[in-house]
Protein backbone atom coordinates (compact mmCIF):
# COMPACT_ATOMS: atom_id res chain seq x y z
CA UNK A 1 167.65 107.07 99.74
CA UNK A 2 166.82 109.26 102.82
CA UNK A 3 168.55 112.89 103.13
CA UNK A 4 169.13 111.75 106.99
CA UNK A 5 172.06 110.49 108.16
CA UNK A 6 170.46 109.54 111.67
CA UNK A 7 166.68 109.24 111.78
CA UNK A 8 164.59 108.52 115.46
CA UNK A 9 161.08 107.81 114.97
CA UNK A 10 159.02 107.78 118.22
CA UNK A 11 161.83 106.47 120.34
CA UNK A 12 160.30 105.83 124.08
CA UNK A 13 162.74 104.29 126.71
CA UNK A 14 161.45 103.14 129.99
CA UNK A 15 162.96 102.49 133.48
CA UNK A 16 161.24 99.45 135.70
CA UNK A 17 161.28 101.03 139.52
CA UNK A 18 159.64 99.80 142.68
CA UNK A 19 157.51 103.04 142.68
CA UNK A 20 156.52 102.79 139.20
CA UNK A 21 157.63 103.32 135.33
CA UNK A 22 159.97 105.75 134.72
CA UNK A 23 159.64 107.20 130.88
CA UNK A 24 162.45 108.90 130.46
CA UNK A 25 161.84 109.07 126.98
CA UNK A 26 158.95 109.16 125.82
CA UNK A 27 157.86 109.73 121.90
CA UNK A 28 160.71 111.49 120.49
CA UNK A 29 161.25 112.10 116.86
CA UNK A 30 164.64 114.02 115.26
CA UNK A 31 166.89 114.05 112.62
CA UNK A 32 170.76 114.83 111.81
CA UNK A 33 171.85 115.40 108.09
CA UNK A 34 175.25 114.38 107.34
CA UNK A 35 178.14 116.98 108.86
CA UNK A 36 175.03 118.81 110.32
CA UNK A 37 175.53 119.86 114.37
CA UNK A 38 172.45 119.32 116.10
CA UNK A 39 172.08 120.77 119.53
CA UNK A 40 170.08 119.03 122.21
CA UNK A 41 169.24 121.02 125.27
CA UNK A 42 167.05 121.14 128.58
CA UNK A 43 167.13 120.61 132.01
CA UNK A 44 168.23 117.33 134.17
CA UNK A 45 166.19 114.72 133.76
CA UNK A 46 164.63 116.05 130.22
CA UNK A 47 165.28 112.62 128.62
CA UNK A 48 168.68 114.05 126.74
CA UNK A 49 171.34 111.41 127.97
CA UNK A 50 169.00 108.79 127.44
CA UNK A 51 168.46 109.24 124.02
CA UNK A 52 171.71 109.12 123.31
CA UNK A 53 171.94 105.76 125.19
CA UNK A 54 169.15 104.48 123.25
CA UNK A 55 170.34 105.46 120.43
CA UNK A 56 174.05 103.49 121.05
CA UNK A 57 172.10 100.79 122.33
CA UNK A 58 173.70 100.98 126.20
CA UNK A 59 170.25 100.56 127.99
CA UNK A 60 170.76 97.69 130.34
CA UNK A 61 167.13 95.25 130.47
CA UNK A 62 165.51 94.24 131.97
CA UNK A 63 165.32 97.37 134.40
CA UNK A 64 165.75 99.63 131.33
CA UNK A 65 164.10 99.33 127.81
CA UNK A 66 163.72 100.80 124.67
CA UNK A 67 159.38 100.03 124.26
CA UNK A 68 158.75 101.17 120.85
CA UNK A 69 160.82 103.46 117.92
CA UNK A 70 163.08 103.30 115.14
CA UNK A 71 166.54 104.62 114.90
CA UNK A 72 168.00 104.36 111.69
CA UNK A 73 171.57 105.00 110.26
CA UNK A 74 171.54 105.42 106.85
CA UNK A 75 168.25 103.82 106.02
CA UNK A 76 169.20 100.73 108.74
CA UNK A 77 166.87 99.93 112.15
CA UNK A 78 169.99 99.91 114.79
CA UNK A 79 167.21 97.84 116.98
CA UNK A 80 167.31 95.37 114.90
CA UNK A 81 170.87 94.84 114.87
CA UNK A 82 172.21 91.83 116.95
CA UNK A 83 175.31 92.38 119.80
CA UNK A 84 178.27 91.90 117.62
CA UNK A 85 176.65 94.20 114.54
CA UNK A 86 176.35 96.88 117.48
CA UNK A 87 179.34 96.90 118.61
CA UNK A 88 180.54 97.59 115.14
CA UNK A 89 178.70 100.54 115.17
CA UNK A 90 179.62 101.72 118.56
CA UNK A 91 182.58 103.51 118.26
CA UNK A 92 183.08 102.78 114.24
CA UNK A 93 180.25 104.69 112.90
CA UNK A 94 178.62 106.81 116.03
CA UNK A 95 180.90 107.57 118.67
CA UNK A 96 180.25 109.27 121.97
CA UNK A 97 182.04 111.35 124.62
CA UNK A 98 180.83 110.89 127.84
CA UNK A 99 180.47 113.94 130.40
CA UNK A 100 182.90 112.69 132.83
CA UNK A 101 186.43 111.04 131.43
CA UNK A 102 187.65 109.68 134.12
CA UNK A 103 184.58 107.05 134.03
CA UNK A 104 184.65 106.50 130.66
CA UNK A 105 188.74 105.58 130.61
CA UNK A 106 189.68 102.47 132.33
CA UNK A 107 192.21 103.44 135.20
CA UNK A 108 193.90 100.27 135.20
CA UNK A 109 195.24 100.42 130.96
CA UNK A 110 197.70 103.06 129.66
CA UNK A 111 196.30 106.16 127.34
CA UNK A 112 198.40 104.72 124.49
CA UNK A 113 196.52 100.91 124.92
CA UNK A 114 193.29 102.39 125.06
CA UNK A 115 193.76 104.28 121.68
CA UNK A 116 195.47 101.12 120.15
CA UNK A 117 192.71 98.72 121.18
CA UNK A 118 189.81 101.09 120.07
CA UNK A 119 191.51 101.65 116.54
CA UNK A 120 191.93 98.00 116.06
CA UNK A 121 188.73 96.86 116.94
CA UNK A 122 187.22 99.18 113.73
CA UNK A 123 189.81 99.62 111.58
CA UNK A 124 191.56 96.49 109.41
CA UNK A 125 195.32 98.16 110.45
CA UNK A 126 198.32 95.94 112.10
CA UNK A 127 198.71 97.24 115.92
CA UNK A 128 202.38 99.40 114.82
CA UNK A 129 199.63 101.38 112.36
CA UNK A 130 196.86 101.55 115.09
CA UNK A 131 200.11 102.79 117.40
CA UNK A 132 200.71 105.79 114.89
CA UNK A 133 197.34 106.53 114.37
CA UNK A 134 196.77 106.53 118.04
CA UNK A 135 199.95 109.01 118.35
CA UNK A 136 198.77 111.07 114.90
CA UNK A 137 195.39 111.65 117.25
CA UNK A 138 196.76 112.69 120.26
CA UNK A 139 198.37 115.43 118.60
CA UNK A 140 195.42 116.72 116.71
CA UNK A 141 193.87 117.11 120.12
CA UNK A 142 196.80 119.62 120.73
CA UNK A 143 197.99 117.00 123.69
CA UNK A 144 202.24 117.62 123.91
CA UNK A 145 204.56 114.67 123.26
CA UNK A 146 202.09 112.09 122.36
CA UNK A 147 204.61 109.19 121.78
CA UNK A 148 205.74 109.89 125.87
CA UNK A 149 202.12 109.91 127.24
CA UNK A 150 200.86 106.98 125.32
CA UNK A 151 202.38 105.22 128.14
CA UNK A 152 200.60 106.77 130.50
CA UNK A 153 197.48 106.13 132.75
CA UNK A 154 194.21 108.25 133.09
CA UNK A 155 195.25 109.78 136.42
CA UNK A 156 198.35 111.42 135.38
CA UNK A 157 195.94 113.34 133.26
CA UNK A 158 194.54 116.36 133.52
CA UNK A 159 190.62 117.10 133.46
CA UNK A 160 190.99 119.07 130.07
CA UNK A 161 193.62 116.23 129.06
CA UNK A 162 191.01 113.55 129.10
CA UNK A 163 188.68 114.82 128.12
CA UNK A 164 190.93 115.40 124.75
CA UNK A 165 191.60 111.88 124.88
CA UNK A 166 188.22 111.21 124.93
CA UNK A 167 187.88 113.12 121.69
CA UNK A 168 190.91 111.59 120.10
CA UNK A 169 189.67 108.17 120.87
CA UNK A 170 186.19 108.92 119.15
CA UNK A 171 187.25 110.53 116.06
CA UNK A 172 190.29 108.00 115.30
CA UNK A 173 187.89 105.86 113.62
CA UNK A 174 186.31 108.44 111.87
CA UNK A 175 182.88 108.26 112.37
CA UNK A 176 179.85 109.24 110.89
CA UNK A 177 178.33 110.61 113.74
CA UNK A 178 179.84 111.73 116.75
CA UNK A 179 177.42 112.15 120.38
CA UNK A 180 178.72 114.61 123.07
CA UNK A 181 177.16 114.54 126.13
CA UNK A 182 177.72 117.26 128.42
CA UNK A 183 181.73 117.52 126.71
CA UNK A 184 182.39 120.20 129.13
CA UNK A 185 180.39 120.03 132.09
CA UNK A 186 183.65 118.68 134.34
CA UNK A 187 185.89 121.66 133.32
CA UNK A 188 186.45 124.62 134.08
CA UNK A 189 185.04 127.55 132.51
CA UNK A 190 188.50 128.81 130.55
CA UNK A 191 188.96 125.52 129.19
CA UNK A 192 185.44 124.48 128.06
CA UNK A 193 185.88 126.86 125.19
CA UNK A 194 188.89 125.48 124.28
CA UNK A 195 187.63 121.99 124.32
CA UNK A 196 184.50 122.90 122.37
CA UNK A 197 186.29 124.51 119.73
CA UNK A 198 189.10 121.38 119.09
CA UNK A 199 186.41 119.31 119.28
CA UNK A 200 183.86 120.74 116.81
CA UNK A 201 186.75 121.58 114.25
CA UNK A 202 188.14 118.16 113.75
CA UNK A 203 185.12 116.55 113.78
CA UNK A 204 184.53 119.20 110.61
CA UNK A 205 187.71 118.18 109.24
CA UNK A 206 186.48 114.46 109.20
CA UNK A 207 183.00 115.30 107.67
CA UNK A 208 181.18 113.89 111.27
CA UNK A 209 178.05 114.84 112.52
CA UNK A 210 178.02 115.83 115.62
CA UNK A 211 174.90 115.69 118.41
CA UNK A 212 175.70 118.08 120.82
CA UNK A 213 174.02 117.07 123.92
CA UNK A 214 174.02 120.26 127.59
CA UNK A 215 171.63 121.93 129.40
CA UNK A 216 173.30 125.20 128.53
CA UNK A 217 171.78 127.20 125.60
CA UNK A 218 174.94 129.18 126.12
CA UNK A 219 176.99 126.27 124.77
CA UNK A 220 174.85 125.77 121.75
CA UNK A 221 175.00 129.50 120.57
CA UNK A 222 178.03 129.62 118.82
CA UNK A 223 178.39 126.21 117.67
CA UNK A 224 174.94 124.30 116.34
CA UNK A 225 173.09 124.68 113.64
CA UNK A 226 169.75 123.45 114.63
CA UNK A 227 168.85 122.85 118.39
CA UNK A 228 166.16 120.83 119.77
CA UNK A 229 164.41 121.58 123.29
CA UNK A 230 163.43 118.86 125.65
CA UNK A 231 161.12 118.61 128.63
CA UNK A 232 160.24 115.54 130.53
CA UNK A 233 160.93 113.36 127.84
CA UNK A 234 159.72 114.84 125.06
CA UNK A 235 160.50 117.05 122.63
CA UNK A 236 159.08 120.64 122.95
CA UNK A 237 160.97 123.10 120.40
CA UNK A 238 162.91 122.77 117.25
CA UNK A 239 164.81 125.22 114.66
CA UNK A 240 167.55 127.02 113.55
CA UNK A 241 169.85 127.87 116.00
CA UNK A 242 169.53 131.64 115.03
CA UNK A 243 165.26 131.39 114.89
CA UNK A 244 165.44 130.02 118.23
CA UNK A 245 167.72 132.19 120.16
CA UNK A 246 165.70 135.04 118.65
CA UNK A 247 162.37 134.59 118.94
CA UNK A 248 161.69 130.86 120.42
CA UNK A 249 157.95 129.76 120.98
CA UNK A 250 157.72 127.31 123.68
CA UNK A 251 157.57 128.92 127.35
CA UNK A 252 160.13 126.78 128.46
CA UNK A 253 162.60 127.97 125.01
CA UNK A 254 162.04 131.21 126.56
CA UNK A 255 162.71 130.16 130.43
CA UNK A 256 165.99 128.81 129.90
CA UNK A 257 167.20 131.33 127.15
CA UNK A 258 165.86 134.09 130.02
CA UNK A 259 168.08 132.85 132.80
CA UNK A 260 170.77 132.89 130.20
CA UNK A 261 173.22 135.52 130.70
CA UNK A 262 173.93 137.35 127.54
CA UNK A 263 177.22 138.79 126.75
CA UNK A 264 176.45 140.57 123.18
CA UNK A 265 173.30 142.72 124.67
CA UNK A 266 174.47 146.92 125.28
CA UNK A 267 171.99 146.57 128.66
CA UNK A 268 172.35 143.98 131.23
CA UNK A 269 168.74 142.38 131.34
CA UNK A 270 167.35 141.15 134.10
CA UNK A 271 167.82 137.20 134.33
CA UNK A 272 164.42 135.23 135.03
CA UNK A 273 163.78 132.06 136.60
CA UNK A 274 161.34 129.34 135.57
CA UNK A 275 159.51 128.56 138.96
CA UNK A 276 158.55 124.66 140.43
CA UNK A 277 160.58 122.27 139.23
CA UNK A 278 160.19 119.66 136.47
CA UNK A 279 157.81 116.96 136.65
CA UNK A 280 157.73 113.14 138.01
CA UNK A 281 158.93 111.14 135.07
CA UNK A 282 156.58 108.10 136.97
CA UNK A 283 153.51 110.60 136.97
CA UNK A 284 153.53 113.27 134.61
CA UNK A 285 150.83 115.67 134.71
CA UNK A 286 147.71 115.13 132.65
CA UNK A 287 147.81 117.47 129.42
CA UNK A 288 150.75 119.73 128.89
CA UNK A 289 153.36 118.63 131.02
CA UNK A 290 154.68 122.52 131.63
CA UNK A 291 151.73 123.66 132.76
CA UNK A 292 152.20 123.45 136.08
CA UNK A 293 154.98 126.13 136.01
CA UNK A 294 153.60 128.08 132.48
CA UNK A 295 152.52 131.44 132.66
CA UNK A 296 150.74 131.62 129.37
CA UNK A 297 148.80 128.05 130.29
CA UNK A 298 144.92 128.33 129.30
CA UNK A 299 142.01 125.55 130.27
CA UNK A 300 143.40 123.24 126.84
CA UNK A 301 146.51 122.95 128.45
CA UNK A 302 145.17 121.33 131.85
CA UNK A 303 143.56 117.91 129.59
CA UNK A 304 145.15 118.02 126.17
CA UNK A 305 149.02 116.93 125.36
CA UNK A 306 150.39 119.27 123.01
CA UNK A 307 151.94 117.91 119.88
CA UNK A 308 154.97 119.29 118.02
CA UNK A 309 153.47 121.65 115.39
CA UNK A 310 155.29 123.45 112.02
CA UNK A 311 155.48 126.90 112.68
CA UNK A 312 155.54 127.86 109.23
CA UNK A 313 159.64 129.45 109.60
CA UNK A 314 161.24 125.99 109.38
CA UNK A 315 160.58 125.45 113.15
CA UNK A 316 158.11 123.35 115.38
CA UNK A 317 156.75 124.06 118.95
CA UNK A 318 154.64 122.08 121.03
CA UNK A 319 152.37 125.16 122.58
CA UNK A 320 148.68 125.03 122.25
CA UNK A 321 149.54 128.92 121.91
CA UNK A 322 152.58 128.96 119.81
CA UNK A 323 150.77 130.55 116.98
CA UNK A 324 149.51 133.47 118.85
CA UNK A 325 152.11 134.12 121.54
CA UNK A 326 155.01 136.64 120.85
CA UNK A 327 157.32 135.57 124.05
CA UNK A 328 159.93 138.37 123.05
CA UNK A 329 157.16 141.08 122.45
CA UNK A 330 155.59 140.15 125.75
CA UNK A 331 158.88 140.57 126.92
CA UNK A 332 159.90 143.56 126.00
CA UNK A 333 157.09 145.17 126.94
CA UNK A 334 156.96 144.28 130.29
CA UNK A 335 160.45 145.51 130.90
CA UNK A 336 159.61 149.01 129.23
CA UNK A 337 156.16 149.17 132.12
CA UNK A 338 159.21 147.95 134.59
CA UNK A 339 162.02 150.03 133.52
């Protein structure tokens, strides 16, 4: 019996375009332990929303495909479930908040039918018990007079109200594992705390996983404990939460954690920028595929692909250099010649 509630072996997901194939993701390999919150970070296009697509089986073929991989919950290949066995899953066992509410709800259905209909479709309850579970999880998401705006529609909402629909809808059924991606990206910045926090406590109450997917660092800080770092469709960091934010060993760890402001340092630190942007998903470079904006890249990096290797700490990098490069050092050191 695996350790692992969620395993993905080599997952790669490819788009069909007229200008060519787009691998969005493209060998990735993770794990979440039961209750465990995993944070998945990186920039746009890094391959992070896909993965979670692929792994609730919501690529559309024949334009979009999962190629090769396993993902298995509890010991079971979700690829090789059928339609109806998915959708048992979906929403049952893995749920997922979307990053934008107002697409996820229908517009045209009440709050209150919504919540009813998603209950009933995973839980063996009559509809006037799916009604007062509905109402029970309105009010755990701190939402005032939940029998009153159960009649309701989507657009009579709040921003920070759906989106605490949205998190009342996927832990009603108490899943297993619960997939946010980009929770708080639509809201403002006094109210994405808020969010995070209601969200990440009752999924602790229920015993859910959560996969925490942003392209904020910031977000992950006080709330994951392991994160994962992606780049053009791959994997390029992984560790503790703590190991990474304090010494991480991928250049681009140390890009996005450098253009990070920091609210717990004494001295305001200069915030960096990773130049270029990130690469062509249809024609990634040959060899590492941050060299082209690396400062630490040597010849190995222009013709060989680095792998994901154990750092020895409970961590793994893929840098050709990860071994012998001390980002923080380097670092520090140029800020004392600076300063």
């Amino acid at each position: 019996m695996s350790d692992y509630l969620l395993e993905v072996n080599d997952l790669r997901t490819y788009f069909a375009t007229e200008e060519g194939i787009v691998r969005a993701v493209d060998g990735v390999t993770f794990n979440v332990k039961p209750q465990e919150r995993l944070g998945v970070v990186g920039e746009s296009g890094s391959g992070k929303s896909v993965t979670a697509m692929s792994i609730m089986q919501l690529i559309e073929p024949p334009a979009g495909q999962i190629v090769t991989g396993e993902i298995l919950l509890n010991g079971v290949n979700l690829l090789g479930l059928d339609e109806d066995e998915m959708r048992e899953v979906r929403g049952g066992r893995i749920a997922m908040i979307f990053q934008d509410p107002m697409t996820a709800l229908n517009p045209v259905y009440t709050i209150g039918n919504q919540l009813v209909e998603t209950i009933l479709l995973h839980q063996d309850v009559s509809r006037d018990e799916a009604k007062d579970i509905a109402i029970q999880a309105l009010h755990d998401v701190q939402i005032p007079n939940p029998p009153a705006r159960m009649g309701e529609y989507p657009h009579q909402f709040s921003g920070g109200m759906r989106q605490r629909v949205m998190i009342a809808m996927g832990l009603s059924c108490n899943p297993e594992l619960l997939i946010a991606d980009e929770p708080t990206t639509a809201l403002d910045v006094t109210t994405q705390a808020q969010i995070m926090d209601l969200m990440l406590q009752l999924a602790d109450d229920r015993g859910t996983a959560v996969l925490l997917i942003t392209h904020d660092l910031g977000v992950v800080a006080g709330f994951c404990d392991r994160v994962q770092v992606m780049y053009a469709g791959s994997i390029v960091e992984k560790g503790s939460a703590a190991e990474i934010f304090e010494n991480p060993k991928h250049p681009y760890t140390w890009g996005l954690l450098g253009s990070m402001t920091r609210l717990d340092e004494a001295q305001q630190h200069r915030l960096l920028s990773i130049r270029g942007a990130p690469p062509s998903l249809i024609d990634l470079p040959v060899g590492c595929r941050f060299r082209p904006r690396c400062d630490f890249a040597i010849d190995m990096c222009q013709d060989q692909l680095p792998l994901l290797r154990d750092m020895q700490d409970g961590r793994e990098a893929a840098c050709h250099r990860a071994h012998e490069l001390d980002l923080k050092a380097l670092a520090e050191a140029g800020e004392a010649a600076t300063g």
